[in-house]
C-alpha atoms as a PDB file:
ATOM      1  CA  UNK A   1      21.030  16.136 -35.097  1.00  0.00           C
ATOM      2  CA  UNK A   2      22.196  17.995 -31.878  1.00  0.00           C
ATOM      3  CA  UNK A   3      18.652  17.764 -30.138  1.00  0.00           C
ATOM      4  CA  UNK A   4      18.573  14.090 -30.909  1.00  0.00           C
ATOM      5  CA  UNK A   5      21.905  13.851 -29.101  1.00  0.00           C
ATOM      6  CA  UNK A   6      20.910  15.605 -25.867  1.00  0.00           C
ATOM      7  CA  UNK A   7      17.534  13.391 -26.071  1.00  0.00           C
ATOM      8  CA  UNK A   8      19.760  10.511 -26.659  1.00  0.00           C
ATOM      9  CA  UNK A   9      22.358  11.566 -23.322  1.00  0.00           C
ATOM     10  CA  UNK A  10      19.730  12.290 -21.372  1.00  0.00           C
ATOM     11  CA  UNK A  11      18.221   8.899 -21.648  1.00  0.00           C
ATOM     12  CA  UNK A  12      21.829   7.103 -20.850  1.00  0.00           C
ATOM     13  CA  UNK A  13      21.748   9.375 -17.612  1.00  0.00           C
ATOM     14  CA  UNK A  14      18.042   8.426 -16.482  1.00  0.00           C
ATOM     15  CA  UNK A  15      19.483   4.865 -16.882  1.00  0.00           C
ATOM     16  CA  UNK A  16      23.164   5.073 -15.464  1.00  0.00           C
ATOM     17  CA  UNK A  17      20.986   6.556 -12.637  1.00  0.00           C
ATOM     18  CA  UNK A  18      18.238   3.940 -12.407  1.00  0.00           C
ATOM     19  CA  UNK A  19      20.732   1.084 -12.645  1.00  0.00           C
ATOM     20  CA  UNK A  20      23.083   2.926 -10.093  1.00  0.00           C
ATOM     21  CA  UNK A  21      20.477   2.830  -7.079  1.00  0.00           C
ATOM     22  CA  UNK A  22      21.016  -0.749  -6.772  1.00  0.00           C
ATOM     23  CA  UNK A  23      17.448  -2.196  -6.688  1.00  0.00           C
ATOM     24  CA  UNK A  24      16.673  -4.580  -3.692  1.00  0.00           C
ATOM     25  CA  UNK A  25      14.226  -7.377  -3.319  1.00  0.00           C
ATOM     26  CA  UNK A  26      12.329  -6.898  -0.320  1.00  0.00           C
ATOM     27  CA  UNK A  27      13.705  -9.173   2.778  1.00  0.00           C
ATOM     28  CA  UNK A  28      10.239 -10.790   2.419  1.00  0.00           C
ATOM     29  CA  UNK A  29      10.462 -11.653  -1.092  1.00  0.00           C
ATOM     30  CA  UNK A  30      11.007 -15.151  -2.848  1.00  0.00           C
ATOM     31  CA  UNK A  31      13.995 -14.300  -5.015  1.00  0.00           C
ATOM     32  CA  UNK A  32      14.000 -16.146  -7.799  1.00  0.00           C
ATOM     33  CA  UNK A  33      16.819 -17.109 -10.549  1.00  0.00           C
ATOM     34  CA  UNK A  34      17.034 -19.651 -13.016  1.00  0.00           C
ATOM     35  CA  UNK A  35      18.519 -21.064 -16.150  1.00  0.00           C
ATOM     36  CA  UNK A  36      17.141 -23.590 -18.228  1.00  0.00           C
ATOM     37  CA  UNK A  37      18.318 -26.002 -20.812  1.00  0.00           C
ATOM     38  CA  UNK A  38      15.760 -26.448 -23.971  1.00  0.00           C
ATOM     39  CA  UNK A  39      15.700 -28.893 -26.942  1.00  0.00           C
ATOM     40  CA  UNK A  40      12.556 -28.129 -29.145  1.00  0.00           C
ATOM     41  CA  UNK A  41       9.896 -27.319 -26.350  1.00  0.00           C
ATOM     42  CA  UNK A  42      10.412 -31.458 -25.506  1.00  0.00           C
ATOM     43  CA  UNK A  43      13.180 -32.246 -23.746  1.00  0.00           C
ATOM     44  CA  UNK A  44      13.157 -29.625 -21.233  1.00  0.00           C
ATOM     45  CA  UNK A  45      15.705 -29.282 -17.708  1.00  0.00           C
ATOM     46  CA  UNK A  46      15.543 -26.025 -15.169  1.00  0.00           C
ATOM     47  CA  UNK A  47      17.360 -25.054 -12.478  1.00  0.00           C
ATOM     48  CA  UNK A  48      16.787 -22.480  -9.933  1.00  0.00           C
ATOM     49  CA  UNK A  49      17.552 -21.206  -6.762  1.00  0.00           C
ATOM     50  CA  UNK A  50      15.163 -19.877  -4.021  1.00  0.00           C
ATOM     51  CA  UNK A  51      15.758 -17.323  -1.364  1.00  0.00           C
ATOM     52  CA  UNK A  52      14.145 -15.494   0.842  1.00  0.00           C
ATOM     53  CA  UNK A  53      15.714 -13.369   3.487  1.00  0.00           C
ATOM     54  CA  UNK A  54      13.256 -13.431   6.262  1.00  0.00           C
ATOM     55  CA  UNK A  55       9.716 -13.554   6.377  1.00  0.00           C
ATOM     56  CA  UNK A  56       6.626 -13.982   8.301  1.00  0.00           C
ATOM     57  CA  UNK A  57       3.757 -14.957   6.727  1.00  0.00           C
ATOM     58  CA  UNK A  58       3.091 -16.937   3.184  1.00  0.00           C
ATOM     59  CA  UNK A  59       5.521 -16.798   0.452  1.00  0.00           C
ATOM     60  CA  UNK A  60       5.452 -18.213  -3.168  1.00  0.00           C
ATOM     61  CA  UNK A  61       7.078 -18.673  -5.834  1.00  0.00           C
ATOM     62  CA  UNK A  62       5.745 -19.344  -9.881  1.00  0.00           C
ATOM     63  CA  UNK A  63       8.440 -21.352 -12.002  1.00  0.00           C
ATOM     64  CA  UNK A  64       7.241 -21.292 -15.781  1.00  0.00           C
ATOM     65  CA  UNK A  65       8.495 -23.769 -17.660  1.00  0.00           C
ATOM     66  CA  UNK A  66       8.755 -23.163 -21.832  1.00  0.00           C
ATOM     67  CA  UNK A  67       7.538 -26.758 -23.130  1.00  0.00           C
ATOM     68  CA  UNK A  68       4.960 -28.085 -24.993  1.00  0.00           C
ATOM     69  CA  UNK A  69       4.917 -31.077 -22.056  1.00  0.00           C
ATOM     70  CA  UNK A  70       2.345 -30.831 -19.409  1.00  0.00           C
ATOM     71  CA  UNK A  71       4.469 -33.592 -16.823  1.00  0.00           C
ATOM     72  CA  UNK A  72       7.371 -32.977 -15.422  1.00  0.00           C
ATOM     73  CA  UNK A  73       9.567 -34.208 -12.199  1.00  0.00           C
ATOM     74  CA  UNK A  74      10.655 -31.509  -9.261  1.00  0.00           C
ATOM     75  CA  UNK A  75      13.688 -32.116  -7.056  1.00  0.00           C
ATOM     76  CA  UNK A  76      14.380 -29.336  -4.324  1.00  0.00           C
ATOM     77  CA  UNK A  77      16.830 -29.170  -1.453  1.00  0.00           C
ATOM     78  CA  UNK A  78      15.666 -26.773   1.365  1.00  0.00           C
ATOM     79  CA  UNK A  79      17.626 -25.316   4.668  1.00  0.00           C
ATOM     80  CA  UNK A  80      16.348 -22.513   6.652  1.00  0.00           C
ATOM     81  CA  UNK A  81      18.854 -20.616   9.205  1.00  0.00           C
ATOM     82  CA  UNK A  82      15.961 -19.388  11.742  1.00  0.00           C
ATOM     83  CA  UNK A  83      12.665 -20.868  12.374  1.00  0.00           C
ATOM     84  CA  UNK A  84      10.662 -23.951  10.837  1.00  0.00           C
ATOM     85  CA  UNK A  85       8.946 -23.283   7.484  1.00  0.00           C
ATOM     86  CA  UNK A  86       6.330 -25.584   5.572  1.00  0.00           C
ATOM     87  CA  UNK A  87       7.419 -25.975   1.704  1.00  0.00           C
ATOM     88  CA  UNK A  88       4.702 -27.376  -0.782  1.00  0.00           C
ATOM     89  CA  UNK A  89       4.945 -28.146  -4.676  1.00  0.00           C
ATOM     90  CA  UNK A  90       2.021 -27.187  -5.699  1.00  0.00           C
ATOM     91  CA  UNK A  91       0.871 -28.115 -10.062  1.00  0.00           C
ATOM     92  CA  UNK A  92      -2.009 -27.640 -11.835  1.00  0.00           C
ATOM     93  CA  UNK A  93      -4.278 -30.091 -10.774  1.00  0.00           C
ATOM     94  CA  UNK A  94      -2.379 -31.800  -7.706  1.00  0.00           C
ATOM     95  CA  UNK A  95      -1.461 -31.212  -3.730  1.00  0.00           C
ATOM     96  CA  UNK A  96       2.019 -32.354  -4.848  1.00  0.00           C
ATOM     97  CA  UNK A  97       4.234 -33.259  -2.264  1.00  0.00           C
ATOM     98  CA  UNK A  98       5.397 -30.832   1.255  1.00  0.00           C
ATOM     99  CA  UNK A  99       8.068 -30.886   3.850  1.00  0.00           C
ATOM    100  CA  UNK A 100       8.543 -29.318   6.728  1.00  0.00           C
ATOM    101  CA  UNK A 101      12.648 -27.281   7.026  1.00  0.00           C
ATOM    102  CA  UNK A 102      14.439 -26.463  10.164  1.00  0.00           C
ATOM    103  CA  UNK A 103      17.867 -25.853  11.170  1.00  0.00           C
ATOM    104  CA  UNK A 104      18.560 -28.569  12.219  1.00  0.00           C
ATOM    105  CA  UNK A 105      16.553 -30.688   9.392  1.00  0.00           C
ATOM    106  CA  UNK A 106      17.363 -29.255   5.972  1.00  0.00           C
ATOM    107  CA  UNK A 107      14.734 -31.262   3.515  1.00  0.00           C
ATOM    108  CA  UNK A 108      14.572 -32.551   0.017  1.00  0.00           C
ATOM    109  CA  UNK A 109      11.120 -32.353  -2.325  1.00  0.00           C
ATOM    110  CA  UNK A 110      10.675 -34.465  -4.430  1.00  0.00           C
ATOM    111  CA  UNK A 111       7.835 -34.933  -6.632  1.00  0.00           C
ATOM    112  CA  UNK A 112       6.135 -35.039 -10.116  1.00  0.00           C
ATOM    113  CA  UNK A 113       3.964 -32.173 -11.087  1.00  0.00           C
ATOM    114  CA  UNK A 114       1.137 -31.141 -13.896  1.00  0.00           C
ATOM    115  CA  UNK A 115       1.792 -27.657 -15.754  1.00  0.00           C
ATOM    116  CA  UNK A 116      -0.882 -25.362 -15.609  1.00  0.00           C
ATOM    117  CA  UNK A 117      -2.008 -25.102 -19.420  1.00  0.00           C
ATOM    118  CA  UNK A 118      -2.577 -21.623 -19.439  1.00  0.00           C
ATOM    119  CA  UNK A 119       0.812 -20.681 -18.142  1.00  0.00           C
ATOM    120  CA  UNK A 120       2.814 -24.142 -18.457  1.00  0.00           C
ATOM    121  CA  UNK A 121       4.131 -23.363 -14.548  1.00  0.00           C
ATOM    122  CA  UNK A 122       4.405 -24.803 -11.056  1.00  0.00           C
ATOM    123  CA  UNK A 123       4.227 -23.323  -7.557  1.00  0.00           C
ATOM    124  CA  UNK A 124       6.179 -23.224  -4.442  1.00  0.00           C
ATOM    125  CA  UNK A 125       4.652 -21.995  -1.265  1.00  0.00           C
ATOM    126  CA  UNK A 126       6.581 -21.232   1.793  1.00  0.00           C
ATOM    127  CA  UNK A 127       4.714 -21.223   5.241  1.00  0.00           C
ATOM    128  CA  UNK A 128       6.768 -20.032   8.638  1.00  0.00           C
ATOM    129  CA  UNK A 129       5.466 -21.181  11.937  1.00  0.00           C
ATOM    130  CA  UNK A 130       6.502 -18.327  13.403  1.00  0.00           C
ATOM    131  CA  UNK A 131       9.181 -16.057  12.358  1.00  0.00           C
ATOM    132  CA  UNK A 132      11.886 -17.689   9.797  1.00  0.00           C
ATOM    133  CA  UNK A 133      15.122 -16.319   8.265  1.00  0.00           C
ATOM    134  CA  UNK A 134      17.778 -17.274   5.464  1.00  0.00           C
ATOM    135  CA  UNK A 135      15.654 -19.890   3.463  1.00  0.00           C
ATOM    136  CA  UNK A 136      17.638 -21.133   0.570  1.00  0.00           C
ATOM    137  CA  UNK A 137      16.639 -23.966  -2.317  1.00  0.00           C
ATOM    138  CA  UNK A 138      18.421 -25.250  -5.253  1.00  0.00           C
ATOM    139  CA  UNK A 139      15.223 -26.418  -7.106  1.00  0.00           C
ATOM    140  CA  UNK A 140      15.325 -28.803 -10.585  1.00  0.00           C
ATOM    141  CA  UNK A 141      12.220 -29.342 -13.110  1.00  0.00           C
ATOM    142  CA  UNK A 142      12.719 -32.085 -16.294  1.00  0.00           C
ATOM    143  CA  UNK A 143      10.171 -32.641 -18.316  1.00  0.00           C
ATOM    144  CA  UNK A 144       8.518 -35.838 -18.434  1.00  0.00           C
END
């Protein structure tokens, strides 16, 4: 019984001390964080919201959707502090739609969208011209 609880403290510790280090995306990274809304795989709503610190070079991110639907409508709202960057819904089988974010020129996406059936999930690609900072969305997905 003792040796279990030394095994058992020392795995609290490992975590306390994990967990304490405070974990970081990367400034690069598309941070992702949603919550969803679910009635029988059918009548499906998601929310999330994008970020992304500052970047460079092609970001993305993968929204996966739990639903037995393959359709479904996207609504985004984009703004960007630094720089111009290029944001594209991206589905299974179609372009979807893309517009362009800039300081001055935050931008709303709008667009309908076919799951992936593998992974029932969409895409968002961000592309800088240049260098961009502070990109935030508020991103919606209802089934359709």
């Amino acid at each position: 019984m003792r040796a279990t609880s030394r095994w058992l403290a020392g795995i609290g510790a490992a975590c306390l001390a994990i967990a304490s280090t405070g974990c970081e995306a990367p400034p690069d990274a598309a941070v992702l964080k949603c919550s969803a809304r679910n009635v029988a795989e059918v009548a499906v709503k998601k929310d999330c919201t994008i970020g992304i610190r500052e970047f460079d070079h092609h970001a993305s991110a993968t929204v996966k959707i739990d639903t037995r639907r393959r359709l479904g409508f996207v609504r985004g709202q984009f703004t960007v502090q630094q720089g111009s960057v290029r944001v594209a819904l991206r589905g299974s089988t179609d372009a979807g739609s893309t517009v362009v974010v800039s300081p001055d020129a935050p931008a709303i996406l709008e667009g309908s969208v076919r799951l992936s059936h593998r992974d029932r999930a969409f895409v968002l690609t961000f592309d800088p011209e240049g260098q961009a900072a502070g990109l935030a969305g508020e991103v919606s997905f209802e089934a359709r």
